[in-house]
N, C-alpha and C. Protein backbone atom coordinates (compact mmCIF):
# COMPACT_ATOMS: atom_id res chain seq x y z
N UNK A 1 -5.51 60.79 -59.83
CA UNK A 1 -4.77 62.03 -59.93
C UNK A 1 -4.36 62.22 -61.39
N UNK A 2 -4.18 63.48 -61.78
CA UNK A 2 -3.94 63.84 -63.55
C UNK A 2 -2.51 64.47 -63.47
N UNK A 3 -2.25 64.40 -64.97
CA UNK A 3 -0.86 64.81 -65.04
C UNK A 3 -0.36 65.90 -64.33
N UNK A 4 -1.45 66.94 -64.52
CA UNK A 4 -1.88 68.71 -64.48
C UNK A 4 -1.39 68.36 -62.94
N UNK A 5 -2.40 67.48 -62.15
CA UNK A 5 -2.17 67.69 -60.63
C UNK A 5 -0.75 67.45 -60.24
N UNK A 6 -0.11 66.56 -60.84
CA UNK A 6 1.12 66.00 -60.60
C UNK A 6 2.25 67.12 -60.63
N UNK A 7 1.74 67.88 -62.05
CA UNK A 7 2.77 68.75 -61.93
C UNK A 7 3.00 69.99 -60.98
N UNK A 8 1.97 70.35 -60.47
CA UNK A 8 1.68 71.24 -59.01
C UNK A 8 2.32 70.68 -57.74
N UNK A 9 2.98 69.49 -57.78
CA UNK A 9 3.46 69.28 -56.84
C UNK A 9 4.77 68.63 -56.82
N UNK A 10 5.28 68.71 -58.18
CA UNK A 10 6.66 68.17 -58.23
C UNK A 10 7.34 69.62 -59.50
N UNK A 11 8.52 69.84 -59.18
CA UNK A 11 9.50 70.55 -60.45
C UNK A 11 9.44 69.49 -61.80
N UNK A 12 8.42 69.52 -62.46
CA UNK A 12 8.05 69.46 -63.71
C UNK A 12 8.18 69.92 -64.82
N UNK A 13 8.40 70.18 -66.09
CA UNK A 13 8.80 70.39 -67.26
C UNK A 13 7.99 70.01 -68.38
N UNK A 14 7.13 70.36 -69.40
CA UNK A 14 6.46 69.63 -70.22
C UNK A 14 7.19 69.70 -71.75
N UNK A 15 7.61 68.47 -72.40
CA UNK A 15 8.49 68.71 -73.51
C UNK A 15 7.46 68.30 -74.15
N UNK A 16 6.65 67.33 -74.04
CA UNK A 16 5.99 67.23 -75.14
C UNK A 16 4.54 66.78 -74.66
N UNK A 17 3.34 66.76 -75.56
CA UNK A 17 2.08 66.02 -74.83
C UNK A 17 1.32 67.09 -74.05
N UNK A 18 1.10 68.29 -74.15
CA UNK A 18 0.96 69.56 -73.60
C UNK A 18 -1.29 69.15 -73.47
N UNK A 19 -1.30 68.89 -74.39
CA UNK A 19 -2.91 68.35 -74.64
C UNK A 19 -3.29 67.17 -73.87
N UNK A 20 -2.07 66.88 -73.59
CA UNK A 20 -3.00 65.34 -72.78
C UNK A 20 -2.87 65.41 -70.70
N UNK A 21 -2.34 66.66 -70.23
CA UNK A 21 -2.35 66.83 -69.02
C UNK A 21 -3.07 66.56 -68.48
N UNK A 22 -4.46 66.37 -68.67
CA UNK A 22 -5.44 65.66 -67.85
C UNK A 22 -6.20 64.32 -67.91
N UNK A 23 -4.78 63.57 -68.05
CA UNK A 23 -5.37 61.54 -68.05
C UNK A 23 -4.55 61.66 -66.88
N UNK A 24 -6.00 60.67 -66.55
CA UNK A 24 -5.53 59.91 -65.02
C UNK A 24 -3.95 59.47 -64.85
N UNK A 25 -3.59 59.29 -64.03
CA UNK A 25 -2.57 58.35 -63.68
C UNK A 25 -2.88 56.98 -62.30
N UNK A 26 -2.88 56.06 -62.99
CA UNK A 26 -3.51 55.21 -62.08
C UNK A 26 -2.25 54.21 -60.85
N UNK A 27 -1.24 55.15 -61.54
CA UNK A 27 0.00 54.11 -60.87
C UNK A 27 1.28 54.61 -61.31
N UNK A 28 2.58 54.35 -60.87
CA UNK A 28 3.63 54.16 -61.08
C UNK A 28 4.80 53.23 -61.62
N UNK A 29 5.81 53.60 -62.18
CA UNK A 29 6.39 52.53 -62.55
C UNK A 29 8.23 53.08 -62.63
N UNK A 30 8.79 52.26 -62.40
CA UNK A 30 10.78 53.08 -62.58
C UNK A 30 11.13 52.20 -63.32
N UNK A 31 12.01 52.46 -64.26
CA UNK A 31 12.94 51.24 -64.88
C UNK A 31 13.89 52.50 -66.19
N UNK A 32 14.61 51.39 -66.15
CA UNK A 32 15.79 52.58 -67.06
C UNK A 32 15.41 51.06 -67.87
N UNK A 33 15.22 49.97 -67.88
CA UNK A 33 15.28 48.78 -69.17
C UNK A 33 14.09 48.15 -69.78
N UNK A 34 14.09 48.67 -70.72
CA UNK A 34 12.87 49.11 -71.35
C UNK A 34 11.81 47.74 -71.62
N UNK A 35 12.15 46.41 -71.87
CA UNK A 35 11.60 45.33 -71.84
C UNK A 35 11.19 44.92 -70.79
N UNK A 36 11.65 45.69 -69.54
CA UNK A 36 10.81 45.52 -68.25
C UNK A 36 10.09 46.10 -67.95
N UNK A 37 10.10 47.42 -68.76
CA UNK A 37 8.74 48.32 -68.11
C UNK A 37 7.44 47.43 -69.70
N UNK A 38 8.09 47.10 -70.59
CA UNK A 38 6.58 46.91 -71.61
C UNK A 38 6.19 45.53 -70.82
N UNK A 39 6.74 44.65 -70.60
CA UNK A 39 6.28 43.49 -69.61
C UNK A 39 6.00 44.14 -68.32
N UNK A 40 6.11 44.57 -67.55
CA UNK A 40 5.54 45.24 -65.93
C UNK A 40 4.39 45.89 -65.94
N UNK A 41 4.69 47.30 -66.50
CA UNK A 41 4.11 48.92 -66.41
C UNK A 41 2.89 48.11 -66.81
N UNK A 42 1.56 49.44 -66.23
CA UNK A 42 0.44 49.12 -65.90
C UNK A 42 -0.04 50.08 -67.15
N UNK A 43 -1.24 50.01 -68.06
CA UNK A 43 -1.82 51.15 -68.39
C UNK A 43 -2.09 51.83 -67.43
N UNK A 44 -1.91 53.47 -68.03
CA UNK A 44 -2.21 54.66 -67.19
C UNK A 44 -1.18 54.90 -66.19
N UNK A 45 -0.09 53.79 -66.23
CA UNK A 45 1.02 54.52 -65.33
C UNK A 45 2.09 55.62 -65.70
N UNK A 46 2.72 56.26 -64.74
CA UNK A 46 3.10 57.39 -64.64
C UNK A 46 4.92 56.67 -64.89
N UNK A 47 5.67 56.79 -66.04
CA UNK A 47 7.15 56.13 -65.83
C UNK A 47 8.15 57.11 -65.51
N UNK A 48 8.56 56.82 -64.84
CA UNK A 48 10.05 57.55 -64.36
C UNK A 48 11.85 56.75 -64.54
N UNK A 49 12.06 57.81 -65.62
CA UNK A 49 13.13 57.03 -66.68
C UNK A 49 14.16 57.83 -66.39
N UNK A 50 15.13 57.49 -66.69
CA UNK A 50 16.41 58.12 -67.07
C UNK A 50 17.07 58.66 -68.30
N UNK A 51 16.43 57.57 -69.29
CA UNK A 51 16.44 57.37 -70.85
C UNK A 51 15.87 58.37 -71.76
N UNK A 52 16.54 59.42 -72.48
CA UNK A 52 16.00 60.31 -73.50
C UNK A 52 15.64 59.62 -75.10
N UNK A 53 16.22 58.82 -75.26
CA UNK A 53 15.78 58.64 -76.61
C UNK A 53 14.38 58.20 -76.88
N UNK A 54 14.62 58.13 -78.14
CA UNK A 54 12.91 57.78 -78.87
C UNK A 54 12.51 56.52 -78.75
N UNK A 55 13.04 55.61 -78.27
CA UNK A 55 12.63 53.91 -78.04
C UNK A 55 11.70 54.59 -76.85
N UNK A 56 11.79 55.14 -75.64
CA UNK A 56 10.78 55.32 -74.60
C UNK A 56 9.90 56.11 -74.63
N UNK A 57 9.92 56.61 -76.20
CA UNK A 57 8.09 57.06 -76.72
C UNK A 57 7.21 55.35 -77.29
N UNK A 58 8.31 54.84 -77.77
CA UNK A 58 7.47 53.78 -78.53
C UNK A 58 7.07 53.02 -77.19
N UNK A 59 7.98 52.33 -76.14
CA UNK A 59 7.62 51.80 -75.25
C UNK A 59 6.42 52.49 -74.46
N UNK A 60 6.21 53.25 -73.53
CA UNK A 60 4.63 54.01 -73.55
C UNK A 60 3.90 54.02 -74.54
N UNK A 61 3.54 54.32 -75.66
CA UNK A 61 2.77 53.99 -76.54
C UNK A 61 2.45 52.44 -76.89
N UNK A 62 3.10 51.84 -77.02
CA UNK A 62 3.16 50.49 -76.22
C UNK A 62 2.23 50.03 -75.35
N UNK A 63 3.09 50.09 -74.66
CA UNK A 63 1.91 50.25 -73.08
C UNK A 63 1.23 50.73 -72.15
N UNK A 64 0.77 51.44 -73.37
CA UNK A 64 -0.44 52.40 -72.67
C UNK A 64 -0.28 53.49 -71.61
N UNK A 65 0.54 53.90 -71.21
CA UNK A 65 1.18 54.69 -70.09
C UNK A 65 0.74 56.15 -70.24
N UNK A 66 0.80 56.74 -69.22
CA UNK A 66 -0.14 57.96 -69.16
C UNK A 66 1.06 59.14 -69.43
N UNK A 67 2.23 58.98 -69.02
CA UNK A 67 3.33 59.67 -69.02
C UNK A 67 4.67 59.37 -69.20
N UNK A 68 5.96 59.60 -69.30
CA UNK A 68 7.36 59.65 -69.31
C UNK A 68 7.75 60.87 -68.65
N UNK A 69 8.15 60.44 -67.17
CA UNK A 69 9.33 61.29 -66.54
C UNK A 69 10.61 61.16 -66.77
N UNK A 70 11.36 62.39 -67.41
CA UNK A 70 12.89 61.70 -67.91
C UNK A 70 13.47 62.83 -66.28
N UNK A 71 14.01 62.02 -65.52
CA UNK A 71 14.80 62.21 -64.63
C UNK A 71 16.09 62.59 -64.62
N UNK A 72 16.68 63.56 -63.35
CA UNK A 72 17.96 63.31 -63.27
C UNK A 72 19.04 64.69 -64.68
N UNK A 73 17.78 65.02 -65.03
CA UNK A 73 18.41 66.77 -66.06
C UNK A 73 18.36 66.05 -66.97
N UNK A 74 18.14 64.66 -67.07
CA UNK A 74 18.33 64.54 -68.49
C UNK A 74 17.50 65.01 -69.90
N UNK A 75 17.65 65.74 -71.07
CA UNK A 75 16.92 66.16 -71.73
C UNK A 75 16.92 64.97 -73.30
N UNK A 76 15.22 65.24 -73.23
CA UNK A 76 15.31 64.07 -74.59
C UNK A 76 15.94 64.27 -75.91
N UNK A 77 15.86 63.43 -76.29
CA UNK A 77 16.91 63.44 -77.86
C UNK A 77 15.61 64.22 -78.49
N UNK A 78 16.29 65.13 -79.90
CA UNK A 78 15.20 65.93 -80.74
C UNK A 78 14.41 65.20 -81.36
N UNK A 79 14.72 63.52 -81.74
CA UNK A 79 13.74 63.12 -82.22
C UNK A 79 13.08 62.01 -81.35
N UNK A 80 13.17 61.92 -80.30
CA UNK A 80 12.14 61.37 -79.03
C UNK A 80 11.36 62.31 -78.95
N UNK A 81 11.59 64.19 -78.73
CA UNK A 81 10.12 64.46 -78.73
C UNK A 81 9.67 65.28 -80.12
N UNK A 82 10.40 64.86 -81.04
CA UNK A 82 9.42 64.80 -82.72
C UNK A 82 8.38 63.68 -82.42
N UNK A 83 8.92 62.19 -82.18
CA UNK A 83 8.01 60.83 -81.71
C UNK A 83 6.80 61.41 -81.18
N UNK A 84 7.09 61.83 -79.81
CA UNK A 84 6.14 62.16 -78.33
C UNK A 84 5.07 62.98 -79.15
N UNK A 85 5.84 64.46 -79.61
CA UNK A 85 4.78 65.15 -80.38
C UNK A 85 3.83 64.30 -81.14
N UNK A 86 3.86 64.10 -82.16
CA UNK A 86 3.32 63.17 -83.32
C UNK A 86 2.51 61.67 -82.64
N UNK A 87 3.13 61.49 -82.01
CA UNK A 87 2.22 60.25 -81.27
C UNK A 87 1.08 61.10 -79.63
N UNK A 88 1.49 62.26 -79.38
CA UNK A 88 0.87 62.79 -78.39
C UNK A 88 0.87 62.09 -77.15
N UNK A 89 2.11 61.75 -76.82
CA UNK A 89 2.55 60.84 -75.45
C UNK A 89 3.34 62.27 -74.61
N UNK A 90 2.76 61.85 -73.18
CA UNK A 90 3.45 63.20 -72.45
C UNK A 90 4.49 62.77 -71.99
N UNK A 91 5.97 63.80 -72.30
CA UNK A 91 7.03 63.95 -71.75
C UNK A 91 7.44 64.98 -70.90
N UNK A 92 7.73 64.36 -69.93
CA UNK A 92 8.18 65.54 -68.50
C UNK A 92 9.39 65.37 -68.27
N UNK A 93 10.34 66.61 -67.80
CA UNK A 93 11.47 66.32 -67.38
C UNK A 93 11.66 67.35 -66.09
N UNK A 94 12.81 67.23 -65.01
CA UNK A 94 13.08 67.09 -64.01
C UNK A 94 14.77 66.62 -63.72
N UNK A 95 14.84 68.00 -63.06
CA UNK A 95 16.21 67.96 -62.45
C UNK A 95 16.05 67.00 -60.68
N UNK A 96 15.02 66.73 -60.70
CA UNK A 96 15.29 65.71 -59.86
C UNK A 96 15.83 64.57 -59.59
N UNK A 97 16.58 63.81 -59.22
CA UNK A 97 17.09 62.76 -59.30
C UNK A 97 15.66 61.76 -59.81
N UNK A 98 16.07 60.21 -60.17
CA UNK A 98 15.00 59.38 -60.17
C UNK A 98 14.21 59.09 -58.49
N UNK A 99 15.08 58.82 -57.91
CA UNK A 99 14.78 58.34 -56.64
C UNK A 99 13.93 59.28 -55.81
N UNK A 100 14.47 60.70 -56.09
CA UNK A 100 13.37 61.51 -55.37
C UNK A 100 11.84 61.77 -56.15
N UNK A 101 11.78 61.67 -57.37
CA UNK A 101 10.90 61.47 -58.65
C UNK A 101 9.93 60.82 -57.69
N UNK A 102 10.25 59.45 -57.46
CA UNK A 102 9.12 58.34 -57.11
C UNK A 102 9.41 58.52 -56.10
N UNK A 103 9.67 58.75 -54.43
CA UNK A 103 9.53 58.39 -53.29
C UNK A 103 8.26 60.37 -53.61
N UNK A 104 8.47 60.91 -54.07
CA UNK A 104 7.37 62.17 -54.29
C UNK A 104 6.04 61.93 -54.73
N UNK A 105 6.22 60.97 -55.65
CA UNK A 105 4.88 60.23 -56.52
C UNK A 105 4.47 59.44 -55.39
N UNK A 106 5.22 58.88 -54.89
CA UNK A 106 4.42 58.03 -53.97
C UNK A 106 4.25 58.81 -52.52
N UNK A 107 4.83 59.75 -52.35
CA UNK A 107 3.72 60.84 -51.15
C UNK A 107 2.47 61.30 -51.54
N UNK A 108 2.90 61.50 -52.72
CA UNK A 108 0.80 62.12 -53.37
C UNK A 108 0.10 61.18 -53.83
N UNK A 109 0.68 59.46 -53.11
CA UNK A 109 -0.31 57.93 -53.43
C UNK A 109 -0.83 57.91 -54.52
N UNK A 110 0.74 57.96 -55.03
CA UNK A 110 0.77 57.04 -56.75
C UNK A 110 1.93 56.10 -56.53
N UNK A 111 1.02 54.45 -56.60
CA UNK A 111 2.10 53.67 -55.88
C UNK A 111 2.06 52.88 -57.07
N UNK A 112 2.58 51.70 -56.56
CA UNK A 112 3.24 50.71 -58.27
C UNK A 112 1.73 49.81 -58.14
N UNK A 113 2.20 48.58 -57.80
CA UNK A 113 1.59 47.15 -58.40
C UNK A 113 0.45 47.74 -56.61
């Protein structure tokens, strides 16, 4: 499934990464602590964060991750998506809580490990 599809089926937002809507997403991942998602997260997974700042552009870029869902209204800091831009990592945001974020991702079987 691609970003593009993802966003057709969830209240989505694109702040940054507008060019890269169509990489796979091969999986999921949640964590608000960021040394657990660069040790966990899968390339090509889809993260669902809480966290606006610019450390969770570097972490996806990092590890390869297909996306950043910032959950929960939160909006990113101006220079997380200066980062996102410039590195071309997609940022989505969502007045959804986290919890409904991923139990949604995982109705359209995007599951974790």
């Amino acid at each position: 499934m691609t970003i593009q599809e993802i966003m057709k089926a969830l209240p989505l937002k694109v702040i940054a990464g507008q060019s890269n809507l169509d990489k796979e997403v091969s999986g999921g991942y949640a964590s608000d602590l960021l040394s657990n998602v660069m040790g966990q997260a899968q390339v090509g997974n889809i993260w669902v964060t809480m966290q606006g700042h610019q450390n969770v552009v570097a972490v996806a870029l990092l590890a390869g991750l297909s996306a950043i869902v910032i959950a929960g209204g939160v909006e990113p800091e101006p220079e997380a998506v200066q980062k996102a831009l410039a590195e071309e990592i997609v940022i989505l945001t969502t007045a959804l809580s986290a919890y409904k974020v991923v139990g949604r991702l995982y109705q359209l079987g995007i599951t974790g490990e």
